[in-house]
N, C-alpha and C. Protein backbone atom coordinates (compact mmCIF):
# COMPACT_ATOMS: atom_id res chain seq x y z
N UNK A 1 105.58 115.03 97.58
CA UNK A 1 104.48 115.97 97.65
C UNK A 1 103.46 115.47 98.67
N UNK A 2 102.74 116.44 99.50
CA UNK A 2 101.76 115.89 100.22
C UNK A 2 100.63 116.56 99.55
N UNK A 3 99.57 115.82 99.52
CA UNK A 3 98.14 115.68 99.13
C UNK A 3 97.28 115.53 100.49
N UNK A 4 96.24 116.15 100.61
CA UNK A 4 95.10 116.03 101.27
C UNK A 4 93.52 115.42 100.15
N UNK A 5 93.15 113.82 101.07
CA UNK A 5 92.02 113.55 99.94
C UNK A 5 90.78 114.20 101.28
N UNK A 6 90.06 114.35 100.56
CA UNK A 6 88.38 114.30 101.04
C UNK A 6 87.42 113.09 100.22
N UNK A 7 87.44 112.08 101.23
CA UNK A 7 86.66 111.17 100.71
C UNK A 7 85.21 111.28 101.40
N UNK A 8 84.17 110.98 100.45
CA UNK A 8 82.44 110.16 100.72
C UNK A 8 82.36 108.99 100.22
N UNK A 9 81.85 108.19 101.60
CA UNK A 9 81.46 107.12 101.43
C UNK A 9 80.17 106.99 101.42
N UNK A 10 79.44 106.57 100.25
CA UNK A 10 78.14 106.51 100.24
C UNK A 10 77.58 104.67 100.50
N UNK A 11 75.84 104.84 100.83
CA UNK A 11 75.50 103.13 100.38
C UNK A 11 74.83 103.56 99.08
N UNK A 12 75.13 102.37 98.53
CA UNK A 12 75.07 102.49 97.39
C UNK A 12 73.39 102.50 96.59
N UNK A 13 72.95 103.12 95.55
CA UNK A 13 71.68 103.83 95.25
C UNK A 13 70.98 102.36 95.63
N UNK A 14 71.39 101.36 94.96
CA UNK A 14 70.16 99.93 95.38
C UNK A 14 70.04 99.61 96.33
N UNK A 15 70.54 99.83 97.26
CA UNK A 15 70.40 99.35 98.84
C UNK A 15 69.36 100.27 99.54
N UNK A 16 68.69 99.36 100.34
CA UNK A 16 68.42 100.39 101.21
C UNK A 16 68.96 100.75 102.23
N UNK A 17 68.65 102.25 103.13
CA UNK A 17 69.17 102.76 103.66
C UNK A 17 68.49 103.21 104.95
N UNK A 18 68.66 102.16 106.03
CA UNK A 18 67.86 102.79 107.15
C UNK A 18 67.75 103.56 107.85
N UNK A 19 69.13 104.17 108.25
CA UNK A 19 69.05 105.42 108.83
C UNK A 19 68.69 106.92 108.16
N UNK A 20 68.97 107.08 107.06
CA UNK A 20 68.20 107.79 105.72
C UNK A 20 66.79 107.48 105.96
N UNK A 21 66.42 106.66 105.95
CA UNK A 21 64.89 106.07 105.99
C UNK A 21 64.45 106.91 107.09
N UNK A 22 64.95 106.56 108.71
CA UNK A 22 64.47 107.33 109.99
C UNK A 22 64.54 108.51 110.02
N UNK A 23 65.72 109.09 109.02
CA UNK A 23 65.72 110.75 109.36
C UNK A 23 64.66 111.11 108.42
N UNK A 24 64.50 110.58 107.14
CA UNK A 24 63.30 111.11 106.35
C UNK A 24 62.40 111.55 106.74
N UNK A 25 62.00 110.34 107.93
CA UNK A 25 60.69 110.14 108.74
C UNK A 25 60.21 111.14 109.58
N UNK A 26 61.65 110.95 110.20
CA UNK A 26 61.51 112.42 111.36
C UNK A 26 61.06 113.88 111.08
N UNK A 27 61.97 114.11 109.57
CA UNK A 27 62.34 115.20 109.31
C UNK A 27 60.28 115.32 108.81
N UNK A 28 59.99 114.25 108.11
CA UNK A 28 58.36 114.71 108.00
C UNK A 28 57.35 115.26 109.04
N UNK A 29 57.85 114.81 109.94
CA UNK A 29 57.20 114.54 111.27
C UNK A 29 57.22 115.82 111.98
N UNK A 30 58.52 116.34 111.94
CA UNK A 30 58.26 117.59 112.47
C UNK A 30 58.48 118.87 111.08
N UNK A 31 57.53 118.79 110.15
CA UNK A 31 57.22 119.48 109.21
C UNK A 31 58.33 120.07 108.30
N UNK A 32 58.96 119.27 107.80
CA UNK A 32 59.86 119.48 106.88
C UNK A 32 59.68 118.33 105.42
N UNK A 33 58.24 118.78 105.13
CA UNK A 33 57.68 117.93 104.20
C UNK A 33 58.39 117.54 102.61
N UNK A 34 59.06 118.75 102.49
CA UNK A 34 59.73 118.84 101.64
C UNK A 34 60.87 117.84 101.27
N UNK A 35 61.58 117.51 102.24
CA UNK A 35 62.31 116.50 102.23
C UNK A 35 61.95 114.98 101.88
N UNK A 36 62.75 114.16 100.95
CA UNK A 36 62.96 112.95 100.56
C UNK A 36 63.91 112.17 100.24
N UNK A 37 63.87 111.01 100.61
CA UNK A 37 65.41 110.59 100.45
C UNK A 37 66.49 110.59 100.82
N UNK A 38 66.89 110.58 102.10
CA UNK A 38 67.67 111.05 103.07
C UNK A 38 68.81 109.53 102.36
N UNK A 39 70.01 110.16 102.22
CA UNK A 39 71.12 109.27 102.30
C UNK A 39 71.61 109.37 103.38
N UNK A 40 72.60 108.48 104.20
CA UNK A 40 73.48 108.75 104.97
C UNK A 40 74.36 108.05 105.12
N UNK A 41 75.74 108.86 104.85
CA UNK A 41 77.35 107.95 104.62
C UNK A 41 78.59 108.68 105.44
N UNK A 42 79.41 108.64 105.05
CA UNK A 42 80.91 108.89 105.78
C UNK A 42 81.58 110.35 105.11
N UNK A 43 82.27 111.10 105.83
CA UNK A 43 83.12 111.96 105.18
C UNK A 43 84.27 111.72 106.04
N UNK A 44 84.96 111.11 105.11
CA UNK A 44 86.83 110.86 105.85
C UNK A 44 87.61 111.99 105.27
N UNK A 45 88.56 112.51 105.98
CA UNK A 45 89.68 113.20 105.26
C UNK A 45 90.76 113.28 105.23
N UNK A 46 92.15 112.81 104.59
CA UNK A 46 93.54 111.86 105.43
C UNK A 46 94.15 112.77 104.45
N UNK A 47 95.70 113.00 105.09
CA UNK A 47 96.63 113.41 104.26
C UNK A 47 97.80 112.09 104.37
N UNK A 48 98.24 112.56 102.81
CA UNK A 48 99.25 111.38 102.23
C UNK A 48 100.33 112.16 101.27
N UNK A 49 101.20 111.46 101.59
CA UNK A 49 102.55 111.83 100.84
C UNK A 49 102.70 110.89 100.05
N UNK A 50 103.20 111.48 98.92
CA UNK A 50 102.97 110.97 97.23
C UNK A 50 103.90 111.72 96.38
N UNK A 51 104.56 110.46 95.33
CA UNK A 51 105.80 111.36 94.65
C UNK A 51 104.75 112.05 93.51
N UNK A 52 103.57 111.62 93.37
CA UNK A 52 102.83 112.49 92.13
C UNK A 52 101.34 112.29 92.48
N UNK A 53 100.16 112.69 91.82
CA UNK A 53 99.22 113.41 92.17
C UNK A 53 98.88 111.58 91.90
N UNK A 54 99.18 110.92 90.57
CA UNK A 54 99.03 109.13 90.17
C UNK A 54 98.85 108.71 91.02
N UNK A 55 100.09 108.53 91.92
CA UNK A 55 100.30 107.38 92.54
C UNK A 55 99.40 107.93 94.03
N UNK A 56 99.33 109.09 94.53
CA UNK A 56 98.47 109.43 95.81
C UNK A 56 96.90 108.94 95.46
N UNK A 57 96.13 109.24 94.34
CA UNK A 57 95.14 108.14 93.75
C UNK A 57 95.13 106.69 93.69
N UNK A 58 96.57 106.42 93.44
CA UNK A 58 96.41 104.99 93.30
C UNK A 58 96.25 104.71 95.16
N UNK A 59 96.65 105.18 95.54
CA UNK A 59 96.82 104.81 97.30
C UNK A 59 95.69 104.85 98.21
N UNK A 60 94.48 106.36 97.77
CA UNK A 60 93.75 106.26 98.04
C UNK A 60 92.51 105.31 98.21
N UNK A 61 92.68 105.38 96.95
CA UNK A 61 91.98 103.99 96.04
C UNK A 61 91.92 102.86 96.77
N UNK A 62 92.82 102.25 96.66
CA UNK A 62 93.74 100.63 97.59
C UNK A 62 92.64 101.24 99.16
N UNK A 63 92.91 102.27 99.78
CA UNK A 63 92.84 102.58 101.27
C UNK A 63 90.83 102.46 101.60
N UNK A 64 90.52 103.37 100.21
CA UNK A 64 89.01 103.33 100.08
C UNK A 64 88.55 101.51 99.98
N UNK A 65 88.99 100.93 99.04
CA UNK A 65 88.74 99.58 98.66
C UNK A 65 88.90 98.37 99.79
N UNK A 66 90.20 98.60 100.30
CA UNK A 66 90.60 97.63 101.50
C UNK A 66 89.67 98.14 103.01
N UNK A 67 89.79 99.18 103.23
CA UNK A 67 89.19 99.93 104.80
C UNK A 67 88.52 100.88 104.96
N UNK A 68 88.12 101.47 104.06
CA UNK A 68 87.41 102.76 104.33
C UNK A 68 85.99 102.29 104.00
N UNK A 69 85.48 101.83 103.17
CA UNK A 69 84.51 101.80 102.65
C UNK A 69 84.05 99.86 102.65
N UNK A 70 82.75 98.96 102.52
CA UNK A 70 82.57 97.95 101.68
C UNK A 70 82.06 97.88 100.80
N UNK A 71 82.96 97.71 99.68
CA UNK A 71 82.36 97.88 98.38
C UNK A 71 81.22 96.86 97.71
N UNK A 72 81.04 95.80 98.96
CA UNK A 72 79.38 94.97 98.89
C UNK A 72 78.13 96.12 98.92
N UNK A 73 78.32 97.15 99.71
CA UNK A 73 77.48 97.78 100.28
C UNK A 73 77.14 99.62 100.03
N UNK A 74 78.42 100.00 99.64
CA UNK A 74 78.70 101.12 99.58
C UNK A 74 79.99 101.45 98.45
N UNK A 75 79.51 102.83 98.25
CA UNK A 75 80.45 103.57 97.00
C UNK A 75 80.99 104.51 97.85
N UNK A 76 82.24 105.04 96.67
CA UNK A 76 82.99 105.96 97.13
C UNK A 76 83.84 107.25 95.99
N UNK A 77 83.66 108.11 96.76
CA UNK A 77 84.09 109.73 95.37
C UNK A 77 84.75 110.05 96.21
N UNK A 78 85.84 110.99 95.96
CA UNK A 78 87.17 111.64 96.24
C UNK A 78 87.70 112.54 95.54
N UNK A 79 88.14 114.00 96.65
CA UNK A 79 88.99 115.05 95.71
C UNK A 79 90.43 114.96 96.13
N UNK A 80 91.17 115.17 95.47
CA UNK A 80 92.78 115.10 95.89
C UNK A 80 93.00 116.97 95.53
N UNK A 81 94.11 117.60 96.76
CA UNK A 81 94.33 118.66 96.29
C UNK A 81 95.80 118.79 96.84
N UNK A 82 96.92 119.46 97.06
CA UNK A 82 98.01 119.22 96.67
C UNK A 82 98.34 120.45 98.04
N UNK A 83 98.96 120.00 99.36
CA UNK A 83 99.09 120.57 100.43
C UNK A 83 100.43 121.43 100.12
N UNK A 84 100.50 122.97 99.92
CA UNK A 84 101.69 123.56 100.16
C UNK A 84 102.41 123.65 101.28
């Protein structure tokens, strides 16, 4: 079966976040007061072949943990959906 994931890589809520920080800034600056808290992370999206929906999670997983992401620094969420 092939699977398509959509992964986000976020930094993680205790860290800070400087480029979040600068766009906040900006975004005040030129009157978009409303805004706070600017995160800013990754959107990857890979397709993988997988004998079951398990094991394409388990793979992701491994791929997020080893290279996609550092899990010193940053988190990570994922949808798996099932490519016809």
């Amino acid at each position: 079966m092939k699977f398509i994931a959509e992964i986000n890589v976020m930094p993680l809520k205790a860290l800070l976040d400087p480029q979040g920080k600068a766009v906040t800034h900006s975004m005040n600056n030129i009157g978009f007061n409303e805004v706070t808290n600017v995160r800013i992370g990754k959107h990857i999206t890979l397709e993988i072949e997988a004998s079951s929906e398990e094991k394409a999670m388990e793979r992701v997983n491994e791929a997020c943990n080893k290279i996609l992401s550092n899990p010193i620094m940053e988190g990570f969420d994922y949808t798996l959906k099932v490519i016809e």
